[in-house]
PDB file of N, CA and C in Angstrom:
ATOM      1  N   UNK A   1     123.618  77.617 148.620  1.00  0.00           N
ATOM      2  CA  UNK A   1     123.432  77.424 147.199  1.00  0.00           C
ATOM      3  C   UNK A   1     122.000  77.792 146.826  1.00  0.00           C
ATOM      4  N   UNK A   2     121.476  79.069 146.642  1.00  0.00           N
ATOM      5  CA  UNK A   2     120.372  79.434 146.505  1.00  0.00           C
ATOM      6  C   UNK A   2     120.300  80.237 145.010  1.00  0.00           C
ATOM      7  N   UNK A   3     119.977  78.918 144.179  1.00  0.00           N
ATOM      8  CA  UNK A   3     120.570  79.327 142.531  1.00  0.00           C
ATOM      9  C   UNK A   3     118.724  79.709 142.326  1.00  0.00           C
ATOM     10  N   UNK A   4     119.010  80.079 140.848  1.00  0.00           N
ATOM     11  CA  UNK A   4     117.774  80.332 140.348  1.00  0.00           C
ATOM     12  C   UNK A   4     117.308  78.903 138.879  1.00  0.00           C
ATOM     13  N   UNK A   5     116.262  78.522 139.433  1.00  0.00           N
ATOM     14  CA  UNK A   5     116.105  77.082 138.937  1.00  0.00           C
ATOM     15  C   UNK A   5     115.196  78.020 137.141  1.00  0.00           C
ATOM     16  N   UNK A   6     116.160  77.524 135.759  1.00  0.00           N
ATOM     17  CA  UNK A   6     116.126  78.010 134.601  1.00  0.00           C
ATOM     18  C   UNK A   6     115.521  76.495 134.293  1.00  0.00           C
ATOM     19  N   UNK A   7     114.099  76.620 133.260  1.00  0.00           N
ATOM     20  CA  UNK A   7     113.491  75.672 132.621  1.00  0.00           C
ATOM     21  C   UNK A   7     114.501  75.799 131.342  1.00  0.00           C
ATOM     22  N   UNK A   8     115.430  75.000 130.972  1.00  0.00           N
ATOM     23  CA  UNK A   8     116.079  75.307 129.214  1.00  0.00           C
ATOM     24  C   UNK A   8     115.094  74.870 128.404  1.00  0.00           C
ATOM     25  N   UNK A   9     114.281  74.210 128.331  1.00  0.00           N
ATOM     26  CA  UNK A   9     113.068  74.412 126.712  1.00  0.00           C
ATOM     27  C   UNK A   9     112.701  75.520 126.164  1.00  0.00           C
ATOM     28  N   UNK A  10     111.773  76.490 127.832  1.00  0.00           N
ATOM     29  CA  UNK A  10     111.603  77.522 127.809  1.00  0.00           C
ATOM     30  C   UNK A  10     112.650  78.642 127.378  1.00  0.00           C
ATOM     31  N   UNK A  11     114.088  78.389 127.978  1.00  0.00           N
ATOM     32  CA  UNK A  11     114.952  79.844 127.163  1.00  0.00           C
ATOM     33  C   UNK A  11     115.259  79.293 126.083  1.00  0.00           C
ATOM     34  N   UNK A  12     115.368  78.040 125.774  1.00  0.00           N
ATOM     35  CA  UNK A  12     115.898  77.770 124.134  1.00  0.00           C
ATOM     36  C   UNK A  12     114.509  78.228 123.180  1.00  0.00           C
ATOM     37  N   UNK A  13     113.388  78.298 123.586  1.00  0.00           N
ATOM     38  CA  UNK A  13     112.429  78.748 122.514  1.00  0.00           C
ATOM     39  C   UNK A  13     111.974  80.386 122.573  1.00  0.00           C
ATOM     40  N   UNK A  14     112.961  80.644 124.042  1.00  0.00           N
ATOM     41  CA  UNK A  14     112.479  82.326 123.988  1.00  0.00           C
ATOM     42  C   UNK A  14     113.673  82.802 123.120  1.00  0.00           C
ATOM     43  N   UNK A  15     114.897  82.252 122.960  1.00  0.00           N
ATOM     44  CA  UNK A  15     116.172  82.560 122.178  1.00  0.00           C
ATOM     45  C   UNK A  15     115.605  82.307 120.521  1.00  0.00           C
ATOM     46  N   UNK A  16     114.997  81.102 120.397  1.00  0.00           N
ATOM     47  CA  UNK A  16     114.799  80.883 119.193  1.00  0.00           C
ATOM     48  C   UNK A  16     113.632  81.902 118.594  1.00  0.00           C
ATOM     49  N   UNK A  17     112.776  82.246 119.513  1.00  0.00           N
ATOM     50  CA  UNK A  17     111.675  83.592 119.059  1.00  0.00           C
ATOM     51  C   UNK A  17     112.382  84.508 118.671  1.00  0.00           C
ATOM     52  N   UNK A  18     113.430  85.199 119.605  1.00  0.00           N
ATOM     53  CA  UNK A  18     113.562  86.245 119.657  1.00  0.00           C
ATOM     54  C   UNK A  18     114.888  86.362 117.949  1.00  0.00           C
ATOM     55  N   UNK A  19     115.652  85.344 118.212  1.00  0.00           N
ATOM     56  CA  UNK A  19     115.600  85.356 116.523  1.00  0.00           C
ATOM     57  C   UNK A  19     115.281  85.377 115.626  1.00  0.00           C
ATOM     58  N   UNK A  20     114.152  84.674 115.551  1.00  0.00           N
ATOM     59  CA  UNK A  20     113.239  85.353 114.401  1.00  0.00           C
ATOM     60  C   UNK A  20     112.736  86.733 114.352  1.00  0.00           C
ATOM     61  N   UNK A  21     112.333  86.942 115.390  1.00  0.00           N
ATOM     62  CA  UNK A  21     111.505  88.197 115.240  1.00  0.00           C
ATOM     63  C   UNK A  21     113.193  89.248 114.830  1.00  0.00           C
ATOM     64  N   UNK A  22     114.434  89.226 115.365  1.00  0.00           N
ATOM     65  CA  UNK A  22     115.504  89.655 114.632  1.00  0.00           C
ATOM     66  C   UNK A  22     115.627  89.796 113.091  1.00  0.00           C
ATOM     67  N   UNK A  23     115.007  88.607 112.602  1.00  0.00           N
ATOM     68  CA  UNK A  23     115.048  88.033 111.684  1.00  0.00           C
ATOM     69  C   UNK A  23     114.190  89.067 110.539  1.00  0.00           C
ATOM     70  N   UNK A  24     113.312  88.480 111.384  1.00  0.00           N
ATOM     71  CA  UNK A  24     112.097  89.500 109.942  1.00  0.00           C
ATOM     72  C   UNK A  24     112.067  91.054 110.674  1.00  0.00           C
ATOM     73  N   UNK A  25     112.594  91.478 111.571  1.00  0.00           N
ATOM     74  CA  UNK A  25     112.732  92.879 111.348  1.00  0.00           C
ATOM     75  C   UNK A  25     114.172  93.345 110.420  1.00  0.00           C
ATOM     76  N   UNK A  26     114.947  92.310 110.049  1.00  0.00           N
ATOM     77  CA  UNK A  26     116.039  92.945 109.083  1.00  0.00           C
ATOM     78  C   UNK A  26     115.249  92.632 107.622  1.00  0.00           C
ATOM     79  N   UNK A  27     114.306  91.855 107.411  1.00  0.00           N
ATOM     80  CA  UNK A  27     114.064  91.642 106.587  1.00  0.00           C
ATOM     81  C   UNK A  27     113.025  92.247 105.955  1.00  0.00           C
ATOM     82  N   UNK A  28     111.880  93.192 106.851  1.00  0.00           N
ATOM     83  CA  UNK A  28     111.386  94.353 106.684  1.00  0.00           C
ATOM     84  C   UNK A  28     112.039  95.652 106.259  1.00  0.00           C
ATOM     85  N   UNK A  29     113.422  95.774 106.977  1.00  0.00           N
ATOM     86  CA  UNK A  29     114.135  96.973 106.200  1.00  0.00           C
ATOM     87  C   UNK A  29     114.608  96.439 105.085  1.00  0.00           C
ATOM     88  N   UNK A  30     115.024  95.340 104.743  1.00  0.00           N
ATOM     89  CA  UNK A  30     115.413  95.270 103.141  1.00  0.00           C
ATOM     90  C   UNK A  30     114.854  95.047 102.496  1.00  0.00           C
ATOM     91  N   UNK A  31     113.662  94.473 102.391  1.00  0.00           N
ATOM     92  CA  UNK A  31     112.881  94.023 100.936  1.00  0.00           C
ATOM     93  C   UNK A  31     111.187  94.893 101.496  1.00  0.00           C
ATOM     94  N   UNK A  32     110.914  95.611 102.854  1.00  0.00           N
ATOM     95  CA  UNK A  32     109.830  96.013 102.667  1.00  0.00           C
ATOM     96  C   UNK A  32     109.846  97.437 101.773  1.00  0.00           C
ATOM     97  N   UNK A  33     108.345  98.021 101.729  1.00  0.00           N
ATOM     98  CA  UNK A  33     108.087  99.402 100.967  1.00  0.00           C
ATOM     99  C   UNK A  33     107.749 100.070 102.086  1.00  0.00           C
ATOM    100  N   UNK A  34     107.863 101.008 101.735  1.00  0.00           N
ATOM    101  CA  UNK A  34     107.252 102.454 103.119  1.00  0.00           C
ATOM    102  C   UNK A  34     105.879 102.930 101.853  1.00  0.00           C
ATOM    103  N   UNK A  35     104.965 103.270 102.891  1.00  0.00           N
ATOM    104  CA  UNK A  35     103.850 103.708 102.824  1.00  0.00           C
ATOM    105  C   UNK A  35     103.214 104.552 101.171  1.00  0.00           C
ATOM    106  N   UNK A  36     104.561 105.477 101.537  1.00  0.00           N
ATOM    107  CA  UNK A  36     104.541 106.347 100.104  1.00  0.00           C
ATOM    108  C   UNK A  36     104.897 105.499  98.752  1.00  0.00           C
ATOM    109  N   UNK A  37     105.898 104.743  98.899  1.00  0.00           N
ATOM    110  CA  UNK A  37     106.113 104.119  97.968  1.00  0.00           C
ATOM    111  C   UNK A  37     104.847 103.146  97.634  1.00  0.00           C
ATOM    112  N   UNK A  38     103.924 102.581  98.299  1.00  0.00           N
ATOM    113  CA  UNK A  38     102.657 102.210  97.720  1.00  0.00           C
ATOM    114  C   UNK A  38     102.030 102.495  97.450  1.00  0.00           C
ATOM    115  N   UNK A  39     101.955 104.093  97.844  1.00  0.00           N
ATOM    116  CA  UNK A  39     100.860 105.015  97.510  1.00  0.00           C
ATOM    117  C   UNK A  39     100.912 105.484  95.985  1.00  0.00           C
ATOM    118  N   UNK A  40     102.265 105.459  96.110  1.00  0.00           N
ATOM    119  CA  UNK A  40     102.943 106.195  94.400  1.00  0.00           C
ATOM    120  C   UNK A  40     102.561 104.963  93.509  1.00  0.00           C
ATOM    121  N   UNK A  41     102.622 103.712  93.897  1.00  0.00           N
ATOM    122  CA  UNK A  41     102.239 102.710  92.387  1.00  0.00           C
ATOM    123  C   UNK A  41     100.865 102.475  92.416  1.00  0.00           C
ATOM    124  N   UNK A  42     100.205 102.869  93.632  1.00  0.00           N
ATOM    125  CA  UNK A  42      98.785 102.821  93.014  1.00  0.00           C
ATOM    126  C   UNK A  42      98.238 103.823  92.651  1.00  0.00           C
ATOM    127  N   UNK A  43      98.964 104.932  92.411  1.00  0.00           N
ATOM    128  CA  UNK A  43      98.755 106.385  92.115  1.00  0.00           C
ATOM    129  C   UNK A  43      98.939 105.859  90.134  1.00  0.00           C
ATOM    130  N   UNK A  44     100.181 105.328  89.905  1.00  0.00           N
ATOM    131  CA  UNK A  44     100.506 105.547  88.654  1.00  0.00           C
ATOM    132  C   UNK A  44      99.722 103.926  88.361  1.00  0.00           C
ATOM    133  N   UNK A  45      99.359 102.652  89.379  1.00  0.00           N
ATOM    134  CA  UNK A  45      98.164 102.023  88.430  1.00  0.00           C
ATOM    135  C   UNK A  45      97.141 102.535  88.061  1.00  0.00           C
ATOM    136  N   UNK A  46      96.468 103.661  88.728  1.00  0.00           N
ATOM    137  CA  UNK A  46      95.326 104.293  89.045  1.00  0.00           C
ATOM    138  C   UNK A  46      95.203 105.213  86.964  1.00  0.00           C
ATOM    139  N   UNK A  47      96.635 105.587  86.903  1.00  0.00           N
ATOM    140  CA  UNK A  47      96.630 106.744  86.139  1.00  0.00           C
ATOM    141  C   UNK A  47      97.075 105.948  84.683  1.00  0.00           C
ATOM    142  N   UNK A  48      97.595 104.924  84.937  1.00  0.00           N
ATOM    143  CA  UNK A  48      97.264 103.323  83.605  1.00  0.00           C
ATOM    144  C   UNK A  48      96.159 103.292  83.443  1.00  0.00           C
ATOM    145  N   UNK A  49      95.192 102.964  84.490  1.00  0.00           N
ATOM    146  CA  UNK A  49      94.390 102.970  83.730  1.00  0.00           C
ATOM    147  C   UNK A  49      93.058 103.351  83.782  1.00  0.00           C
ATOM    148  N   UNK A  50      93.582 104.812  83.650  1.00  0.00           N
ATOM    149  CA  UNK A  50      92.415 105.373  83.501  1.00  0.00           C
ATOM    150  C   UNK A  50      92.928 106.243  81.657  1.00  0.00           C
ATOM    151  N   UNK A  51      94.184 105.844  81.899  1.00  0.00           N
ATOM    152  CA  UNK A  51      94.749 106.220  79.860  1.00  0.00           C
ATOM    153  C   UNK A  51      93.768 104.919  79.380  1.00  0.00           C
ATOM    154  N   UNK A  52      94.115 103.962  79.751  1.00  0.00           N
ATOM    155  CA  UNK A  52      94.022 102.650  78.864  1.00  0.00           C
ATOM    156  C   UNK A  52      92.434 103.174  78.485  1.00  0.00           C
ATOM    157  N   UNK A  53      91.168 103.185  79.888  1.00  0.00           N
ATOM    158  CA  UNK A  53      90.250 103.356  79.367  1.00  0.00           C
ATOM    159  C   UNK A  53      89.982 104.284  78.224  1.00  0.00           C
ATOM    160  N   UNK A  54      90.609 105.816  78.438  1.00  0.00           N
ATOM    161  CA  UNK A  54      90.095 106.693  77.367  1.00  0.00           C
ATOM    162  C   UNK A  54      90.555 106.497  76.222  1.00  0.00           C
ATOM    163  N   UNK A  55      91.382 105.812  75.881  1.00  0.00           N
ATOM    164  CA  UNK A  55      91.937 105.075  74.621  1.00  0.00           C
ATOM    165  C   UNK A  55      90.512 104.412  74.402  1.00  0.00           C
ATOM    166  N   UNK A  56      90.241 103.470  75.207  1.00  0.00           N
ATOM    167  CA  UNK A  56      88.931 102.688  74.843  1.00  0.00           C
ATOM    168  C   UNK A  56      87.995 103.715  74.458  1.00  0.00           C
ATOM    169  N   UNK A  57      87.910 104.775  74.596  1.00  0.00           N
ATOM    170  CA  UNK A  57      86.417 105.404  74.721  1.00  0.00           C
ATOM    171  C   UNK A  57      86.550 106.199  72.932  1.00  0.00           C
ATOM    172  N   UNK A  58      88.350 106.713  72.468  1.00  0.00           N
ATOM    173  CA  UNK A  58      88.747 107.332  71.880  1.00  0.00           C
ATOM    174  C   UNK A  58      88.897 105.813  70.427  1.00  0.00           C
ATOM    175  N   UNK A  59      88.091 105.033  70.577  1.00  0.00           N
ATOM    176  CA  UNK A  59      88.461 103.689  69.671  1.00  0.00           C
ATOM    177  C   UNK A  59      87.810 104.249  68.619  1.00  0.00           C
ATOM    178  N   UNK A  60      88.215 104.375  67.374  1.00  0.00           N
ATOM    179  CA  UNK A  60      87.107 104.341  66.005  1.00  0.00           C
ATOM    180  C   UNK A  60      87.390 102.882  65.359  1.00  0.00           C
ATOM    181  N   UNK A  61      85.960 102.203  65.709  1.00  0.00           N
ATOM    182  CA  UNK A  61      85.962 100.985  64.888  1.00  0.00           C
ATOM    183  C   UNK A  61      84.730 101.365  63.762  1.00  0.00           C
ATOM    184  N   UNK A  62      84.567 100.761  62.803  1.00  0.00           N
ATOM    185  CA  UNK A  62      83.307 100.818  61.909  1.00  0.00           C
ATOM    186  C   UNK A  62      82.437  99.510  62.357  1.00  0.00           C
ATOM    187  N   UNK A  63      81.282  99.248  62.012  1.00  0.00           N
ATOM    188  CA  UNK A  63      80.595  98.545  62.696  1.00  0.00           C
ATOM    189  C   UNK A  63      80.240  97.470  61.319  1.00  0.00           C
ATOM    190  N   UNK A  64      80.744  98.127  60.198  1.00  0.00           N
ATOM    191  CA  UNK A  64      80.798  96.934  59.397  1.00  0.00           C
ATOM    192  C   UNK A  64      81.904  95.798  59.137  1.00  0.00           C
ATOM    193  N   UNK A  65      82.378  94.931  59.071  1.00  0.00           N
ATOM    194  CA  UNK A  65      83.309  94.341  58.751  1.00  0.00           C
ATOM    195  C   UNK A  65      84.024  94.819  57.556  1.00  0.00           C
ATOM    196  N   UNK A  66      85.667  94.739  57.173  1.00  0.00           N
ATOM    197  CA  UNK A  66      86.013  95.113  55.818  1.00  0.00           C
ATOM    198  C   UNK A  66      86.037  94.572  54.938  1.00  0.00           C
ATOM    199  N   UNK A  67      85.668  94.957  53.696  1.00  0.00           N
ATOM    200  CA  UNK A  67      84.883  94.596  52.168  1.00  0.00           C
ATOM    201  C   UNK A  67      86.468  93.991  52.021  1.00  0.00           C
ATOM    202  N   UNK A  68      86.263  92.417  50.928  1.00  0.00           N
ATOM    203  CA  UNK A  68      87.410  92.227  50.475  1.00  0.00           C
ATOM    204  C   UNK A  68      87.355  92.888  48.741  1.00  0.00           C
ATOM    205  N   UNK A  69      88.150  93.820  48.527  1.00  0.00           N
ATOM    206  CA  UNK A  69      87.933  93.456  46.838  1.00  0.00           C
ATOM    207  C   UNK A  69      89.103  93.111  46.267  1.00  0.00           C
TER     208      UNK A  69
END
């Protein structure tokens, strides 16, 4: 009878790791972004606002307040 002596804490927490890590690699393909796709929204925050500013720059205010009559 020359068995192989198994600690069970140890495989119940290498089972329970290895589920997770199952876990959040399905959960990286469904809800993560790939690279480009972050690149592209900070491409089009980038290009918000750099409109928004020249709007700012393109502002005509008068520097007086308006007359009531």
């Amino acid at each position: 009878m020359s068995g192989k002596i198994v600690n069970l804490r140890q495989t119940r927490k290498r089972k329970t790791r290895e589920a997770a890590e199952d876990k959040a690699a399905d959960n990286r393909v469904k809800f993560g972004r790939t690279k480009e796709q972050k690149a592209e929204d900070a491409a089009a925050s980038a290009r918000r606002d750099k409109a928004v500013e020249q709007l700012e720059w393109h502002r005509m205010e008068s520097d007086e307040p308006p007359s009531k009559s």
